[in-house]
Protein backbone atom coordinates (compact mmCIF):
# COMPACT_ATOMS: atom_id res chain seq x y z
CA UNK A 1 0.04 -27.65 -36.65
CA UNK A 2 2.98 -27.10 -38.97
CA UNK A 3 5.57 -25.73 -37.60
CA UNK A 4 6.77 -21.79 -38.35
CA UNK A 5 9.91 -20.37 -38.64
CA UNK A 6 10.45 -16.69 -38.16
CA UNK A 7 11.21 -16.40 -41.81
CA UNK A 8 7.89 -17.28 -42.77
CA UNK A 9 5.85 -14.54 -40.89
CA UNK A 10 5.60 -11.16 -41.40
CA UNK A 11 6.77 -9.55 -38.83
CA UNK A 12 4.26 -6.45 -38.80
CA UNK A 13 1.36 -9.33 -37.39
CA UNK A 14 2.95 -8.49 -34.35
CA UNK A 15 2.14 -4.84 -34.15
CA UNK A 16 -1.75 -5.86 -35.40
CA UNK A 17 -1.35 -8.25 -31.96
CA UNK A 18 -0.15 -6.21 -30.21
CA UNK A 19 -2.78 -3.22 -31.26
CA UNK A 20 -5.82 -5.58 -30.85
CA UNK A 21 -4.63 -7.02 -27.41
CA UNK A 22 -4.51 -2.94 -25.90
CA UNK A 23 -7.53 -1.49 -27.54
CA UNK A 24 -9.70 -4.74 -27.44
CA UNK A 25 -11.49 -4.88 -30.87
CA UNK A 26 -10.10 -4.73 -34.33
CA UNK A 27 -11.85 -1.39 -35.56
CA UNK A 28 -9.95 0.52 -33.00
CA UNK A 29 -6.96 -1.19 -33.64
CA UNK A 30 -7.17 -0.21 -37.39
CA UNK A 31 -7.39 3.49 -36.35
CA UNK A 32 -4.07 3.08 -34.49
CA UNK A 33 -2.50 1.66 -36.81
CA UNK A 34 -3.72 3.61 -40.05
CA UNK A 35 -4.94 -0.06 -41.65
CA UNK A 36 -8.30 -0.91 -42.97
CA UNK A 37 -10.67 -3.31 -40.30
CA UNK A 38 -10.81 -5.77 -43.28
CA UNK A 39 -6.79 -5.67 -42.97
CA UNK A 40 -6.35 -5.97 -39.30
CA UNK A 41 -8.95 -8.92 -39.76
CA UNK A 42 -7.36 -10.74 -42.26
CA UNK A 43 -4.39 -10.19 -40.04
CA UNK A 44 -6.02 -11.81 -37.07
CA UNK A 45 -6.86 -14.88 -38.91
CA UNK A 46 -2.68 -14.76 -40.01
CA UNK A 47 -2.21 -15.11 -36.55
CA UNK A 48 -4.41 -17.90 -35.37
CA UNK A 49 -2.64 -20.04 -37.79
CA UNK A 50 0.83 -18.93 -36.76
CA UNK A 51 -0.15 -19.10 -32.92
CA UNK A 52 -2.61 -22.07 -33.45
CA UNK A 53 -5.00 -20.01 -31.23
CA UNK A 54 -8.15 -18.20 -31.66
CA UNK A 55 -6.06 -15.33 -29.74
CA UNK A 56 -9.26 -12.97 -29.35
CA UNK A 57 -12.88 -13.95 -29.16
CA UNK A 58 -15.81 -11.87 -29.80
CA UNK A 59 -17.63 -10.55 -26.98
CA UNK A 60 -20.17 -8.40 -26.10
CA UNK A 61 -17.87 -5.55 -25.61
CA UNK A 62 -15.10 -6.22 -28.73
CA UNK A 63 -12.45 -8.79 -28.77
CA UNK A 64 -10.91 -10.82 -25.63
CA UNK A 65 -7.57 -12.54 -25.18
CA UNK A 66 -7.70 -15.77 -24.84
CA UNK A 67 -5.04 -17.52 -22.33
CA UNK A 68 -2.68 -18.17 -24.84
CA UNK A 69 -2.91 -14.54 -26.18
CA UNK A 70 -2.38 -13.15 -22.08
CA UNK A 71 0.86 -15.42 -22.54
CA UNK A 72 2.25 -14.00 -25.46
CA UNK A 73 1.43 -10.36 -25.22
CA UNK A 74 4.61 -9.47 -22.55
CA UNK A 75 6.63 -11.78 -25.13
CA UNK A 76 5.37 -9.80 -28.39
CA UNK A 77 5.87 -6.22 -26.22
CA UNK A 78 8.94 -7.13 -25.37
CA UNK A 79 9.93 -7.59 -28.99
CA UNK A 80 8.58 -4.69 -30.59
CA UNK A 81 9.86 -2.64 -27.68
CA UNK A 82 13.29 -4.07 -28.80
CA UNK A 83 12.73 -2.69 -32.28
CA UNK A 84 12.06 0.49 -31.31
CA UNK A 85 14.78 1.13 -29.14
CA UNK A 86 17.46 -0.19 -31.80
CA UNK A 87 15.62 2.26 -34.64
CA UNK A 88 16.24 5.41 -31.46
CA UNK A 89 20.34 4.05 -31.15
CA UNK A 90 19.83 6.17 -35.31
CA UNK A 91 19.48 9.33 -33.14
CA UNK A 92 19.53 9.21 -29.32
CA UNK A 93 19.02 12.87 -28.97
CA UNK A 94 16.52 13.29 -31.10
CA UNK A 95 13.51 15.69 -29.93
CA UNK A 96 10.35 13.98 -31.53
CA UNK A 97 8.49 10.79 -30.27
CA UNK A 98 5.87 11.02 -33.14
CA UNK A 99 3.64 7.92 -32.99
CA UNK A 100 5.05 6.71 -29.50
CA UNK A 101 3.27 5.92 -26.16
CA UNK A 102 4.25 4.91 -23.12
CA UNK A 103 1.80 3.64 -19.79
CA UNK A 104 2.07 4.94 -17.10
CA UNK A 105 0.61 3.22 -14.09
CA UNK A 106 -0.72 5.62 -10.85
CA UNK A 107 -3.74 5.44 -8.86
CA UNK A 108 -6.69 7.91 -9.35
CA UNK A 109 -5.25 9.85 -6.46
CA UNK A 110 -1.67 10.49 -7.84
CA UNK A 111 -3.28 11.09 -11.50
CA UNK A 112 -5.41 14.39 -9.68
CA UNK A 113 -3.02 15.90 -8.12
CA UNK A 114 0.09 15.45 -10.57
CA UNK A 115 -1.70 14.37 -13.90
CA UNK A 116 -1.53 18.18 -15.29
CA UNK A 117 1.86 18.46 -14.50
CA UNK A 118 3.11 14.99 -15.49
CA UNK A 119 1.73 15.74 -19.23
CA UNK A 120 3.02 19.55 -19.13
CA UNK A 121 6.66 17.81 -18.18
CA UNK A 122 6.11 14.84 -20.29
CA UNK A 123 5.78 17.41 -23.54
CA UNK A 124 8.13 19.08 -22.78
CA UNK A 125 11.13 16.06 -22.30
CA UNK A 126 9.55 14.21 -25.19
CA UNK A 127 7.16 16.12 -27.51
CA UNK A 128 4.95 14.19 -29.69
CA UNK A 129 4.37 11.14 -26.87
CA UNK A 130 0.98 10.05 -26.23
CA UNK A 131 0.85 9.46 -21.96
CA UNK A 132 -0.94 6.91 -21.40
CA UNK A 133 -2.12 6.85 -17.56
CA UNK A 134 -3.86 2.89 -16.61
CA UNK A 135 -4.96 2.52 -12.88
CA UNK A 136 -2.56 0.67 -10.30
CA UNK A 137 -1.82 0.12 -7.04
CA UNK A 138 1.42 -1.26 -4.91
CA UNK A 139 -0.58 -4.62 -4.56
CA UNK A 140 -0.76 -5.19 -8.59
CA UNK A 141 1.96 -2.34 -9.80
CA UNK A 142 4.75 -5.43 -9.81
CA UNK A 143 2.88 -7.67 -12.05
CA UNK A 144 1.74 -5.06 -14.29
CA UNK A 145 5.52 -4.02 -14.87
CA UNK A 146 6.76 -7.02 -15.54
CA UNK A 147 3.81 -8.01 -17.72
CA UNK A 148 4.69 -5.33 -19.68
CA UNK A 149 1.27 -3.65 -19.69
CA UNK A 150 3.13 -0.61 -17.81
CA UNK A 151 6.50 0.93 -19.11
CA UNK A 152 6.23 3.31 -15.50
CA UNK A 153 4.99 3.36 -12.33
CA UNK A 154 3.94 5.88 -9.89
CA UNK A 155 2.54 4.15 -6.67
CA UNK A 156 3.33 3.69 -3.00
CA UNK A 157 5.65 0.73 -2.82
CA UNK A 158 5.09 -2.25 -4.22
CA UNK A 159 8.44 -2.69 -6.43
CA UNK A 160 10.15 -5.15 -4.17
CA UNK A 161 11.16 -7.46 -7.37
CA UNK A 162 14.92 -8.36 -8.29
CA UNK A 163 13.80 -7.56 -11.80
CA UNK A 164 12.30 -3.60 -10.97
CA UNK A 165 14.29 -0.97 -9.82
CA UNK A 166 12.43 2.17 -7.96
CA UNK A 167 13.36 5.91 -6.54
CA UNK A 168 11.79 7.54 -3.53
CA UNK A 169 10.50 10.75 -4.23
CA UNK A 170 8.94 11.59 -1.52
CA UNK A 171 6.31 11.11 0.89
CA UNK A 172 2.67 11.76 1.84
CA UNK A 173 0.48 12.42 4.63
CA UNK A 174 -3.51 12.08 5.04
CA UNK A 175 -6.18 14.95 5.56
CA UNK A 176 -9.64 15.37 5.80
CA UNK A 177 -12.27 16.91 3.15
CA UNK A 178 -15.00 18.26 4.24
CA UNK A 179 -17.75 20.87 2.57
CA UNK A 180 -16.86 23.74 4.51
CA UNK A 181 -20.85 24.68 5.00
CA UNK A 182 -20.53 21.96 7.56
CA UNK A 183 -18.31 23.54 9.68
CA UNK A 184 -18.66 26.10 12.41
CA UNK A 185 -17.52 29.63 10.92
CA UNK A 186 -13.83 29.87 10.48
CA UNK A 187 -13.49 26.19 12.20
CA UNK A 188 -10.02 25.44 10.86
CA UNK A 189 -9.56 21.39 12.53
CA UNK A 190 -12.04 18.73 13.90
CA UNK A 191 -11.80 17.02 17.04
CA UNK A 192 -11.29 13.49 17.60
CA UNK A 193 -14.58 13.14 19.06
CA UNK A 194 -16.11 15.09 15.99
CA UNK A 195 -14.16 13.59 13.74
CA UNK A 196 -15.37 10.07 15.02
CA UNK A 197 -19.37 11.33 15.15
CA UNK A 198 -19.81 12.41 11.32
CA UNK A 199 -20.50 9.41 8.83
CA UNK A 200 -17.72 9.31 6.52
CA UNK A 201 -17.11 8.07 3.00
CA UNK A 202 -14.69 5.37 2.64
CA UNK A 203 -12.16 4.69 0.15
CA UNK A 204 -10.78 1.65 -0.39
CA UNK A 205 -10.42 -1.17 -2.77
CA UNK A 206 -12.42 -3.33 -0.83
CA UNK A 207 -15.27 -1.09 0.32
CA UNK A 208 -15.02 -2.28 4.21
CA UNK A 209 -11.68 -1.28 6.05
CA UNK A 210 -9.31 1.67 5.36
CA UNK A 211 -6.46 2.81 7.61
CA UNK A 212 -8.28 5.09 9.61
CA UNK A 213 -10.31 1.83 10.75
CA UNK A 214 -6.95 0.13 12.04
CA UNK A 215 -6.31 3.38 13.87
CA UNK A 216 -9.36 3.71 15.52
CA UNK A 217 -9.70 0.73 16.27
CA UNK A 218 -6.34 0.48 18.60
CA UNK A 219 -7.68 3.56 20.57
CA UNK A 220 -10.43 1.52 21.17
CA UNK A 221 -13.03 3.70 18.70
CA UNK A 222 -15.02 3.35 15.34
CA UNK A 223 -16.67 5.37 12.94
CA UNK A 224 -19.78 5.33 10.93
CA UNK A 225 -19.17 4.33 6.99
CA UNK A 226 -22.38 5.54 5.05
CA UNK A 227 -20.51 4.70 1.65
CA UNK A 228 -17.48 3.34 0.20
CA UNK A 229 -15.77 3.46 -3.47
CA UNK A 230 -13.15 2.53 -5.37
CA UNK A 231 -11.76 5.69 -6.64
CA UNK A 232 -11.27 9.08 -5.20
CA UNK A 233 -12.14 10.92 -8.32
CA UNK A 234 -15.75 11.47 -7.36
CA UNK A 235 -15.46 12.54 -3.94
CA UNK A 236 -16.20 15.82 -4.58
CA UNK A 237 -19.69 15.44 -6.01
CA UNK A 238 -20.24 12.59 -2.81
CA UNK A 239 -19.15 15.37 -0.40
CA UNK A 240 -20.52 18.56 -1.77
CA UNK A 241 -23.98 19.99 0.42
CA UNK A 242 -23.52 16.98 2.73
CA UNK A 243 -22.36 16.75 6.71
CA UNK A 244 -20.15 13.55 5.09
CA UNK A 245 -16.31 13.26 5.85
CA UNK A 246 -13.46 11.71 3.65
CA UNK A 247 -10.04 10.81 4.51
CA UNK A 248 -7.34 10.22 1.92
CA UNK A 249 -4.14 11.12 1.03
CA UNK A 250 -3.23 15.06 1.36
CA UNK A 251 -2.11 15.99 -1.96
CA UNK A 252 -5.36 14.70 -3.79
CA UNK A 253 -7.71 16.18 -0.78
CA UNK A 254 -5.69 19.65 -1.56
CA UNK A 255 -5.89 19.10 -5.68
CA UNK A 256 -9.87 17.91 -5.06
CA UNK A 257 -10.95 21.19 -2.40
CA UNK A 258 -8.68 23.48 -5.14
CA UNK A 259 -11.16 22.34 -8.04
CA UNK A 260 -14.31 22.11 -5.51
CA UNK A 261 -14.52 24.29 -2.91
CA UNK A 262 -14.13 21.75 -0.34
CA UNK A 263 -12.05 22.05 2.93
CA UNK A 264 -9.16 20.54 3.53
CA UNK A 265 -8.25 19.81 7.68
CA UNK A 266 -5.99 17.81 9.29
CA UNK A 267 -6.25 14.71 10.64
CA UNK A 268 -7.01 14.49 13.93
CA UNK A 269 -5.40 10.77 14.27
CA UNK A 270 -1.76 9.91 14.09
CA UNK A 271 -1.76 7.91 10.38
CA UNK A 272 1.98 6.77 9.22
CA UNK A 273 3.05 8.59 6.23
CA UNK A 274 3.48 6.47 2.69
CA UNK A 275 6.17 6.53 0.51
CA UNK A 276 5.88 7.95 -2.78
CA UNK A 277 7.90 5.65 -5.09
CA UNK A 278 8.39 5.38 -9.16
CA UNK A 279 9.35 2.40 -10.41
CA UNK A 280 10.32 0.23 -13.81
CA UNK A 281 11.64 -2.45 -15.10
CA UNK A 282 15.01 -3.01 -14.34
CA UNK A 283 16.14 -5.54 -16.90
CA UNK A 284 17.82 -4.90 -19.79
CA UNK A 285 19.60 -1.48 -21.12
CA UNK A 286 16.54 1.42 -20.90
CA UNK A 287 14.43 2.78 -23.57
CA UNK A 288 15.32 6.56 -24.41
CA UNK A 289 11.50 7.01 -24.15
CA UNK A 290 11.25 5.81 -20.56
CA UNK A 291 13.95 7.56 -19.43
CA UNK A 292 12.53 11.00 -20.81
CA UNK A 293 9.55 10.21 -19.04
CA UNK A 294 11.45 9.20 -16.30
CA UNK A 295 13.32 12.77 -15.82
CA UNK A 296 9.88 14.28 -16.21
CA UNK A 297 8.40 12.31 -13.77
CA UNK A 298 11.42 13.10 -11.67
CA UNK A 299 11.48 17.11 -12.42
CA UNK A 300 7.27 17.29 -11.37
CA UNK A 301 8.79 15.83 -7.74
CA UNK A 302 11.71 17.95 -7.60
């Protein structure tokens, strides 16, 4: 391979790379980017010489990065984010983010109950920003920061790196959702011995053992799982005309039973509470974009 020098490449490959590494083939990274898919292709094959990679290969779903292009994407973001923060130094108070995005990581459970409000704040600090929300949790929220792949992060923990900073803003407690046809009329809480007998839907990234398990399980007691999933967002439809029970965190049981007509109860065990933490990347001065979001995120917690 021959070597490059920055003066030989145009510069604008990297927003084609960049473009066909997030939306995964090149005719939706043409509509981003307002190009023709015969440009964005001829870009592609720009970039295999430059990189001496095939970067992407077909699939049966669109285009896939290969290892080298994994590599270079937090490199390439990193750069372009650079560029757009020196073209907002032109005018740091201005009111329009026309064209802009910026991910922001949360788990299904945090994007119920605050997603409305996050995108009400968001156009309001920065109007003209497209939110982006991607699915995270405090076990992969670190990597995807520093990746690049999120610019924000809304999770429980999981920002203990020098390189990410983080602010508390608040915390959480668990409840119970229930269809309230099950229920005795005007039964307001479950005992622990009722709580234990109905089969309950788990949730839980690995299908088999939640919190509530550890918990029972030190008082000596179990409960019946009849399913499990990944995801809280379709607990309502799993819970609706059934005897089923579903323990999760208490602001997406309220935001679910408010859209539902499910029941929220309390917990009749003694779960820890969880922080409620947002974190970012802590290197470098900030882009005005995050911290807009930032103060929105901050003003739906306030």
């Amino acid at each position: 391979m021959d070597l490059m020098n920055i003066i030989d490449i145009d510069l604008n490959l990297l927003k084609v790379f960049e473009a066909l590494h997030d939306e995964g083939g090149a005719s939706r990274a043409a509509l981003r980017l307002g190009l023709t898919q015969s440009a964005v292709s001829a870009a592609l094959r720009r970039l295999r010489q430059v990189y001496d990679d095939p970067l992407f290969v077909r699939t049966g779903r669109g285009l896939s990065p290969t290892l080298r292009a994994n590599q270079l994407k937090p490199l390439i973001s990193e750069a372009l984010g650079k560029c757009r923060q020196s073209l907002a130094l032109l005018d740091p108070e201005a009111n329009h983010f026309e064209g802009r995005s910026l991910s922001l990581g949360l788990s299904d459970d945090f994007e119920i109950a605050y997603g409305q409000a996050l995108i009400a704040a968001v156009r309001r600090q920065a109007p003209g920003l497209r939110l982006i929300f991607r699915q995270t949790h405090s076990q992969i929220v670190a990597q995807g920061l520093l990746e690049r792949s999120l610019d924000l992060a809304l999770t429980s923990g999981g920002f203990a790196q020098r390189l990410l900073s983080r602010v508390v803003l608040g915390d959480g407690d668990y409840q119970c959702l229930v269809d309230p046809a099950s229920l005795a009329p005007g039964q307001a809480q479950l005992s622990l011995d009722a709580f234990v007998e109905r089969e309950q839907i788990l949730v839980s990234s690995g299908g088999f053992v939640g919190i509530v398990d550890e918990a029972l399980a030190a008082m000596g007691k179990h409960r019946t799982i009849c399913a499990a999933t990944s995801h809280f967002a379709a607990l309502g439809h799993l819970l609706k005309g059934t005897r089923y029970l579903a323990t999760l965190p208490g602001h997406a049981a309220r935001a679910i039973a408010s859209n539902t007509g499910l029941q929220v109860l309390p917990c009749p065990l003694a779960l820890p509470r969880y922080p409620i933490e947002l974190g970012w990347r802590s290197s470098g001065p900030l882009d005005p974009l995050v911290e807009r979001v930032r103060a929105a995120v901050l003003e739906v917690f306030a």
